[in-house]
N, C-alpha and C. Protein backbone atom coordinates (compact mmCIF):
# COMPACT_ATOMS: atom_id res chain seq x y z
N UNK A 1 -27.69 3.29 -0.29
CA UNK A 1 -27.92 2.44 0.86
C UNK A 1 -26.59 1.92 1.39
N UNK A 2 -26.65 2.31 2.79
CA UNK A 2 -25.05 1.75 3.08
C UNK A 2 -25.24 0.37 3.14
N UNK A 3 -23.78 -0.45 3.15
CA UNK A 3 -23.53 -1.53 3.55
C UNK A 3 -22.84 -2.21 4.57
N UNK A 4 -22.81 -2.75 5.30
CA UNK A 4 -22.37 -3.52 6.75
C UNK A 4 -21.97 -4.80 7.32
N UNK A 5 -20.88 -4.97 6.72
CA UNK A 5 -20.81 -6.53 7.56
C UNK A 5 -19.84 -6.56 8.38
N UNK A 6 -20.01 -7.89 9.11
CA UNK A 6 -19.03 -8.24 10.25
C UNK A 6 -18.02 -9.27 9.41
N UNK A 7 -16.60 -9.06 9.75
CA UNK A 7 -16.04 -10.43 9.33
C UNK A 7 -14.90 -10.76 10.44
N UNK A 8 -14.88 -12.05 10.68
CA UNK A 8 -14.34 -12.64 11.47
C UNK A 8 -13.06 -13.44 10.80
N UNK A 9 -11.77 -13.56 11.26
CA UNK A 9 -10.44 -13.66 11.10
C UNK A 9 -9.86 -14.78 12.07
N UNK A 10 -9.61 -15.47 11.92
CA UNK A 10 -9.11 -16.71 13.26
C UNK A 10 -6.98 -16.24 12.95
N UNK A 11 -6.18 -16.05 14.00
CA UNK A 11 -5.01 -16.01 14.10
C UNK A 11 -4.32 -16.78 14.36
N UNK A 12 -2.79 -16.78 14.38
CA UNK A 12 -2.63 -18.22 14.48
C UNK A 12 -2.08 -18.00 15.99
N UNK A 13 -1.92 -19.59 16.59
CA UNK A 13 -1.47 -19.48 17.75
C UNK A 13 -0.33 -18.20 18.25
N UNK A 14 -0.12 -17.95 18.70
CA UNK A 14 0.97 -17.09 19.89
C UNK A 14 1.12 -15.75 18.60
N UNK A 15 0.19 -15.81 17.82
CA UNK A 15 0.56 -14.47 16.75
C UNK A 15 -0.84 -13.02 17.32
N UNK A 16 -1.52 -13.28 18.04
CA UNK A 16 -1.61 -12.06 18.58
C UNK A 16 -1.15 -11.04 18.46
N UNK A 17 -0.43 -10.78 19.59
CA UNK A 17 0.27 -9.45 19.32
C UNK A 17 0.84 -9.52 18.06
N UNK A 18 1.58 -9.49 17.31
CA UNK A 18 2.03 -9.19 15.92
C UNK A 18 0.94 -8.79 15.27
N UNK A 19 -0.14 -9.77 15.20
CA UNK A 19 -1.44 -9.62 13.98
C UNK A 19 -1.79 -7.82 14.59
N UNK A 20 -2.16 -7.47 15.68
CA UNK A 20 -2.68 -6.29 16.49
C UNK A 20 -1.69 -5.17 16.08
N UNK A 21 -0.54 -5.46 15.87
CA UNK A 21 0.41 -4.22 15.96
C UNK A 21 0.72 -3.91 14.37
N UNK A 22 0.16 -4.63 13.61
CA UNK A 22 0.04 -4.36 12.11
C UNK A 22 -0.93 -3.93 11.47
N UNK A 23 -2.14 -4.41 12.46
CA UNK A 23 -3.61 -3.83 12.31
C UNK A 23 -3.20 -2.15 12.87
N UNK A 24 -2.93 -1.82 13.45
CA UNK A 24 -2.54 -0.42 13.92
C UNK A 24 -2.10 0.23 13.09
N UNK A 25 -1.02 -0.08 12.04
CA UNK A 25 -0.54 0.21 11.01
C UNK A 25 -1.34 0.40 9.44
N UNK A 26 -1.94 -0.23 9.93
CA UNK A 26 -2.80 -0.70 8.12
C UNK A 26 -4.32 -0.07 7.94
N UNK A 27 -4.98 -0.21 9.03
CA UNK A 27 -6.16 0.31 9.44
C UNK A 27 -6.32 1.72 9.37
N UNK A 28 -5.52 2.79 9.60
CA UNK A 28 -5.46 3.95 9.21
C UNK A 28 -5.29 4.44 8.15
N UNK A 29 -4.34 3.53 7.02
CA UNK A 29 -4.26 3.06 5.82
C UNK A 29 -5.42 3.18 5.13
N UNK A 30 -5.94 1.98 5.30
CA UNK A 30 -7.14 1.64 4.58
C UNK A 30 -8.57 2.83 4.25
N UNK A 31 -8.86 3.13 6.33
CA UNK A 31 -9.65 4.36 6.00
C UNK A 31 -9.36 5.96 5.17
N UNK A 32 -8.04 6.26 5.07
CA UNK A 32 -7.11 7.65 3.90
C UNK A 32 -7.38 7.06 3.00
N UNK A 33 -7.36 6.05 2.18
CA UNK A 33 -7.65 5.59 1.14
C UNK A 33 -8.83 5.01 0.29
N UNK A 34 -9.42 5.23 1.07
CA UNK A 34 -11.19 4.18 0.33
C UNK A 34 -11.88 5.02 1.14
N UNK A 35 -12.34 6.46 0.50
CA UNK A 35 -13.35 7.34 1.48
C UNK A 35 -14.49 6.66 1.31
N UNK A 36 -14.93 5.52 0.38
CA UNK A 36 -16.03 5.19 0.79
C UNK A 36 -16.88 3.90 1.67
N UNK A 37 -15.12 3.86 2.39
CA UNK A 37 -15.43 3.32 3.79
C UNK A 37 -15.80 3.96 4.82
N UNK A 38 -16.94 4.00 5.52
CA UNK A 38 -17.12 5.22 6.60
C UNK A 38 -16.74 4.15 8.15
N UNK A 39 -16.37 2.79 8.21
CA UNK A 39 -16.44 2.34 9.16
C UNK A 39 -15.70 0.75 8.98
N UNK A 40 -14.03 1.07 9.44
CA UNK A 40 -13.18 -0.29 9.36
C UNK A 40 -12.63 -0.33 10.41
N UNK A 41 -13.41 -1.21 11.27
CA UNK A 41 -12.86 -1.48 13.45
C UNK A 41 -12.78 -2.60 13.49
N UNK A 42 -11.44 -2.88 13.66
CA UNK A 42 -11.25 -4.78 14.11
C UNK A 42 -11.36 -4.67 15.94
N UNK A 43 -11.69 -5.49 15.84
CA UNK A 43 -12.11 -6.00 17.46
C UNK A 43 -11.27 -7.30 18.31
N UNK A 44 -11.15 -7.71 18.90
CA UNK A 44 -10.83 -8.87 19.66
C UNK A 44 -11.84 -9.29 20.17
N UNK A 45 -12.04 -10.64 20.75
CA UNK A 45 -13.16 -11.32 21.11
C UNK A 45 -12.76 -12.10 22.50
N UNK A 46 -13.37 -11.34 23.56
CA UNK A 46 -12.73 -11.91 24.98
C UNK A 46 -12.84 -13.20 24.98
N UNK A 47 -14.05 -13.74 24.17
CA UNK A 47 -14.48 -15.18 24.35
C UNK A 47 -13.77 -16.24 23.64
N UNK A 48 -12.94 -15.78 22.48
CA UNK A 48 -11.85 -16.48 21.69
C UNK A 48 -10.73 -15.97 21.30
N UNK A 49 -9.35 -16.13 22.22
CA UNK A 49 -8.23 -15.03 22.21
C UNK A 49 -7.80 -15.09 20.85
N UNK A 50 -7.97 -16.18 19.87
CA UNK A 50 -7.34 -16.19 18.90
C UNK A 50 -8.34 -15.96 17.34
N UNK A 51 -9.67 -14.80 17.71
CA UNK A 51 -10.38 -14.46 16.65
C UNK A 51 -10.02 -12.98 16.95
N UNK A 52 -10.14 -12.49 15.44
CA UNK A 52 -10.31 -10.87 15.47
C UNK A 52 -11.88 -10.81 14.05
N UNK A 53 -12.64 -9.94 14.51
CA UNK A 53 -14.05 -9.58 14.19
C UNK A 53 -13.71 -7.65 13.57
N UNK A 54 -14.04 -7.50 12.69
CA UNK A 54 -14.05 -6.30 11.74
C UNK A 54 -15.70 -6.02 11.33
N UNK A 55 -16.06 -4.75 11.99
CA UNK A 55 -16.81 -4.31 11.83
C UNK A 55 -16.68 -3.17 10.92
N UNK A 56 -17.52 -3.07 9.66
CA UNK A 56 -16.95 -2.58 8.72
C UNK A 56 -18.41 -1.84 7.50
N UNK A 57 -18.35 -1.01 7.27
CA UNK A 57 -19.87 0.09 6.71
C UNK A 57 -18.83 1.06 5.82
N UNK A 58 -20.44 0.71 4.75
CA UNK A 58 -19.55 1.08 3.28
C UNK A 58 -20.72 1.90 2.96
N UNK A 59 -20.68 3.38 2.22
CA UNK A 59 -21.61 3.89 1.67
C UNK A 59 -22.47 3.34 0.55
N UNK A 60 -22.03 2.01 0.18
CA UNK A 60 -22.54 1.39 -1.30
C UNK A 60 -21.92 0.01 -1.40
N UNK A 61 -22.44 -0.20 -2.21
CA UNK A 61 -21.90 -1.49 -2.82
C UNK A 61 -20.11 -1.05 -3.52
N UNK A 62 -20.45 -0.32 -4.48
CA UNK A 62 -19.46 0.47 -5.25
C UNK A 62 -18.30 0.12 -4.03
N UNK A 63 -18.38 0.76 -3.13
CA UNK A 63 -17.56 1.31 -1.79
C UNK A 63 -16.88 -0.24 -1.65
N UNK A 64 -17.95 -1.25 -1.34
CA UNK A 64 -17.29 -2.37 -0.77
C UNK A 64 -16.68 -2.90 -1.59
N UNK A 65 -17.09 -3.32 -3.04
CA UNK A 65 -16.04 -3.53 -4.11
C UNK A 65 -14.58 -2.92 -3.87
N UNK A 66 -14.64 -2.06 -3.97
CA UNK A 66 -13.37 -1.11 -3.90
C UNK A 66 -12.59 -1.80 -2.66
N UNK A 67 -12.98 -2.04 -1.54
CA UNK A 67 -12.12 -2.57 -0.23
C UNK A 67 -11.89 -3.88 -1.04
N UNK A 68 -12.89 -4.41 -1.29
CA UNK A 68 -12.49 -5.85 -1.71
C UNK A 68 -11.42 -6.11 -2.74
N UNK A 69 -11.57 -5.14 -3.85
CA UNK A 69 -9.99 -4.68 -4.59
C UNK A 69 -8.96 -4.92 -4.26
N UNK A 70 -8.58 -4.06 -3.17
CA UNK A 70 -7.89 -3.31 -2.87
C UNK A 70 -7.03 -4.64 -1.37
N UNK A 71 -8.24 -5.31 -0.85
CA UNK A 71 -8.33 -6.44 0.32
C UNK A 71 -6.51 -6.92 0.21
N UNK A 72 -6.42 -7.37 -0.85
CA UNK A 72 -4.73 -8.11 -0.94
C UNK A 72 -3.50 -7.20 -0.78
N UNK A 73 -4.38 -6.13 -1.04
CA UNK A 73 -2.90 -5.24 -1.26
C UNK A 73 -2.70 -4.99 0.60
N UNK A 74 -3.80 -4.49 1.04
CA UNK A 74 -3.89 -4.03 2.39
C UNK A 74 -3.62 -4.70 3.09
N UNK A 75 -3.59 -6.15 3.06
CA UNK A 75 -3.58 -7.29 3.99
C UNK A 75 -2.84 -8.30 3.72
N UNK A 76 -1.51 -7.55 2.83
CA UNK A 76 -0.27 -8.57 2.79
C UNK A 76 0.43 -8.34 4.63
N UNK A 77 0.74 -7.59 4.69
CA UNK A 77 1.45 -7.73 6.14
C UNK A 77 0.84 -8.83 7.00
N UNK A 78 -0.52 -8.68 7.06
CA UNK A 78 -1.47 -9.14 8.04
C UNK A 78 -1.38 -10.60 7.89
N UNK A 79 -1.71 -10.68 6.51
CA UNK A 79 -2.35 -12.39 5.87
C UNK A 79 -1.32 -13.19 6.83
N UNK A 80 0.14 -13.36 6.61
CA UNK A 80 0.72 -14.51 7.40
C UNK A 80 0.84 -14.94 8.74
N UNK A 81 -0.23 -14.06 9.85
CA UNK A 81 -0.79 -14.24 10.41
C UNK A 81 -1.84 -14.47 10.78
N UNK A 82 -2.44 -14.91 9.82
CA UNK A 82 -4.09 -15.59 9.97
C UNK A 82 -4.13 -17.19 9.17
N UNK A 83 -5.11 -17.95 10.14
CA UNK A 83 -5.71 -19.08 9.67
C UNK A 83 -6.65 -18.74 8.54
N UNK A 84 -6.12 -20.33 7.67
CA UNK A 84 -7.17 -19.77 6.21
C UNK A 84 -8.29 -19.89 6.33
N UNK A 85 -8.99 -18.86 5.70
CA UNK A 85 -10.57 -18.69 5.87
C UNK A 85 -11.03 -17.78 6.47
N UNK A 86 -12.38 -17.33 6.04
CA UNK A 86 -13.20 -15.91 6.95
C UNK A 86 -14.23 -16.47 7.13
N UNK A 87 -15.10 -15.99 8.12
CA UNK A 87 -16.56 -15.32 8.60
C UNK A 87 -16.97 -14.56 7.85
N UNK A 88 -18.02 -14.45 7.00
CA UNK A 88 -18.23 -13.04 7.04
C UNK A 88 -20.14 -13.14 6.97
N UNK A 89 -20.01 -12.19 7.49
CA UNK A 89 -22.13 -11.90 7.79
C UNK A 89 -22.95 -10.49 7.26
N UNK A 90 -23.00 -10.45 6.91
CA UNK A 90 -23.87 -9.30 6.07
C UNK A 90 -25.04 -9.13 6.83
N UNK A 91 -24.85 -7.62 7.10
CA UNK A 91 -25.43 -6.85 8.08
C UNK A 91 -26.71 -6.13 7.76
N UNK A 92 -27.73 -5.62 7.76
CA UNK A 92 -28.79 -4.93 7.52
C UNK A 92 -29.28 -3.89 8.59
N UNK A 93 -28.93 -2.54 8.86
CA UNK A 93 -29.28 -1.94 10.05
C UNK A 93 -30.87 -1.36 9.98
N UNK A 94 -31.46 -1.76 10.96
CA UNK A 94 -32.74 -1.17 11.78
C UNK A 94 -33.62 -0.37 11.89
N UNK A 95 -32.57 0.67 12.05
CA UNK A 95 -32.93 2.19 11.88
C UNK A 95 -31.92 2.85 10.91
C-alpha cells in the first residue's frame, strides 16, 4: 500500500531563492537514491511566499522510513534556511 503525505516547510524571510536553488540540487538526489520514493515535488504556495509544501508517495511504509533516515543527511544544505518546525498531513488516496 503506498504512502502519501504533504509536508509543509515555512522559510525564512528574504531566503527564498537560496532555499529553491538547493532544492534543485538535492531533490534529484534524493529520488537516485531511495527508489522507494516514487514521488518527492516541493511546491511554492502563491498564497504564502514564505511556505514550501512537498508532495511526496512512498511505495510502503519501509520506503518512508528510509526518507526519514536518510531526512538529515539530505537536508543539511536546506535546514538553515527554514523556520523550526513542519506540517505534515498524511494522505490516503481515493482511487
Amino acid at each position: 500500500m503506498t504512502i502519501s503525505i504533504i509536508a509543509t516547510v515555512r522559510v525564512k524571510e528574504g531566503k527564498m531563492g537560496e532555499a529553491k536553488e538547493v532544492l534543485k540540487k538535492i531533490v534529484p538526489k534524493i529520488k537516485e537514491s531511495e527508489p522507494g520514493t516514487l514521488e518527492y515535488i516541493p511546491h511554492t504556495v502563491k498564497e504564502d511566499p514564505n511556505a514550501i509544501m512537498f508532495y511526496e508517495k512512498y511505495v510502503d511504509a519501509d520506503a518512508m522510513k528510509a526518507h526519514s533516515k536518510n531526512l538529515g543527511k539530505n537536508m543539511a544544505e536546506f535546514g538553515p534556511f527554514l523556520e523550526p518546525g513542519m506540517d505534515i498531513k498524511n494522505l490516503e488516496e481515493i482511487l
